[in-house]
Protein backbone atom coordinates (compact mmCIF):
# COMPACT_ATOMS: atom_id res chain seq x y z
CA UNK A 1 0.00 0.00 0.00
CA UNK A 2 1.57 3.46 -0.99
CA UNK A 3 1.35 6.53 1.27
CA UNK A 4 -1.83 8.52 1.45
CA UNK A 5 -1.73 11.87 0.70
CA UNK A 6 -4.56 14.21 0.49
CA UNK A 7 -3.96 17.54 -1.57
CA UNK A 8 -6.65 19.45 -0.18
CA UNK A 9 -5.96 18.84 3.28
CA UNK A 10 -2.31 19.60 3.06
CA UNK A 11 -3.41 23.01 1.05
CA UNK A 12 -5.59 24.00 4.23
CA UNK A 13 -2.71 22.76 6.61
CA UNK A 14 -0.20 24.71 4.49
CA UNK A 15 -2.32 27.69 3.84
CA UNK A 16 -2.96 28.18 7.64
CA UNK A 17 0.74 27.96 8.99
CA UNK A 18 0.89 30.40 6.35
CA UNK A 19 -1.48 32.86 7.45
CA UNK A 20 0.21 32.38 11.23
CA UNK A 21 3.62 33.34 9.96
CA UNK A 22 2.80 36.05 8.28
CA UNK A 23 0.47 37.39 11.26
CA UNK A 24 3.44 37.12 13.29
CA UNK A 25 5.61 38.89 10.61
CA UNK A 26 8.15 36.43 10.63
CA UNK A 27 9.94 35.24 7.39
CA UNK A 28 10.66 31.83 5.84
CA UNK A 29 14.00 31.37 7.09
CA UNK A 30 13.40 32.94 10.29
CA UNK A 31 10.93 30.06 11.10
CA UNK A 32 13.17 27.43 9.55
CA UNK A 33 15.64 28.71 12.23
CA UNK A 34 13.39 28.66 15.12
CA UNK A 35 12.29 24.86 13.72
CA UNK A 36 16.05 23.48 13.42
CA UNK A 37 15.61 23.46 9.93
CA UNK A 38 18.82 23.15 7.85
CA UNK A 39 16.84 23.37 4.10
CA UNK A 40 14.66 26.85 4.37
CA UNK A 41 12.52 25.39 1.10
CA UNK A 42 11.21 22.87 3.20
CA UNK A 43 8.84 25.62 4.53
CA UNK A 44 7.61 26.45 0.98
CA UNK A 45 7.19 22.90 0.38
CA UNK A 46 4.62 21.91 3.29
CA UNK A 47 2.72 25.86 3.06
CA UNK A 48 2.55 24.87 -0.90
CA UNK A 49 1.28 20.89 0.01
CA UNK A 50 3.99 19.51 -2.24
CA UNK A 51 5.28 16.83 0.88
CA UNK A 52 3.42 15.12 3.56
CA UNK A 53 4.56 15.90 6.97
CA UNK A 54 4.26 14.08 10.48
CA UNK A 55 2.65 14.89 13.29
CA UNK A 56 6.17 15.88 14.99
CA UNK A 57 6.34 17.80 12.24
CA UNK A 58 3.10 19.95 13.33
CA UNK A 59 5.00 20.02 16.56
CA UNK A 60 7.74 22.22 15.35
CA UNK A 61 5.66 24.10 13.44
CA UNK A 62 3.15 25.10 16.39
CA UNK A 63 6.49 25.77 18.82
CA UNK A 64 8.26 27.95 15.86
CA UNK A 65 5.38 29.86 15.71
CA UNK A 66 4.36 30.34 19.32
CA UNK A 67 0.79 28.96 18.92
CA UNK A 68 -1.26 25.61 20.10
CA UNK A 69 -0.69 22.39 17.47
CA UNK A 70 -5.01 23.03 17.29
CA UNK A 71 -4.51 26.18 15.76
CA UNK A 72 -2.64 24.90 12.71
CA UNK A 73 -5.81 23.12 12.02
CA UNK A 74 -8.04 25.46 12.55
CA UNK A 75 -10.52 24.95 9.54
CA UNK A 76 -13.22 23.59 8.03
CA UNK A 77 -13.70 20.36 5.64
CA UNK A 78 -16.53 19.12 3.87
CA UNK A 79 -16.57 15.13 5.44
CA UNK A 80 -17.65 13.46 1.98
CA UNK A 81 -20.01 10.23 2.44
CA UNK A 82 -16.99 7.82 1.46
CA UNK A 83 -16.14 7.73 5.29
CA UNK A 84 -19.36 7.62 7.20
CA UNK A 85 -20.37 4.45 5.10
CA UNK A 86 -20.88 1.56 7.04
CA UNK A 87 -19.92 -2.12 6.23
CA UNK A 88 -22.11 -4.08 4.34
C-alpha cells in the first residue's frame, strides 16, 4: 500500500501555517531557524502541500510559531459520504 496523501488537506494545513507566519511577521527562514531546519525550502514545500509531513512535524511548526498544534488546524472540511459508510 503506498502513502496517502490528500492535496486538499495539506493546502488548508499549508495555507494556515501560512497565514500564522505572516500574522506574526516572521519570514521563511526565520521560522526554519526557530524549527532546526537546515533546508529553508522545506517551509515552501509543506505551506505549498507539495510533501506530507508528520505529526512531529506539526510540533515544530506550532512551537516555531508560538501557537497551540489546534490552531494549525483550525478549519473547516466538507466530510464526503466515502467515510461515514458503514460495512455491508
Amino acid at each position: 500500500m503506498g502513502q496517502f496523501k490528500n492535496i486538499e488537506f495539506l493546502k488548508l494545513v499549508g495555507s494556515r501555517i501560512e497565514s500564522i507566519r505572516k500574522s506574526k511577521n516572521l519570514t521563511h527562514e526565520i521560522l526554519a531557524e526557530r524549527m532546526d531546519l537546515n533546508d529553508v525550502r522545506q517551509i515552501g514545500r509543506v505551506i505549498n502541500a507539495e510533501t506530507n509531513f508528520s505529526t512531529s512535524e506539526i510540533y515544530r511548526f506550532s512551537m516555531a510559531l508560538g501557537v497551540q498544534p489546534k490552531e494549525l488546524f483550525d478549519f473547516e472540511i466538507d466530510l464526503k459520504t466515502d467515510f461515514n459508510k458503514t460495512s455491508e
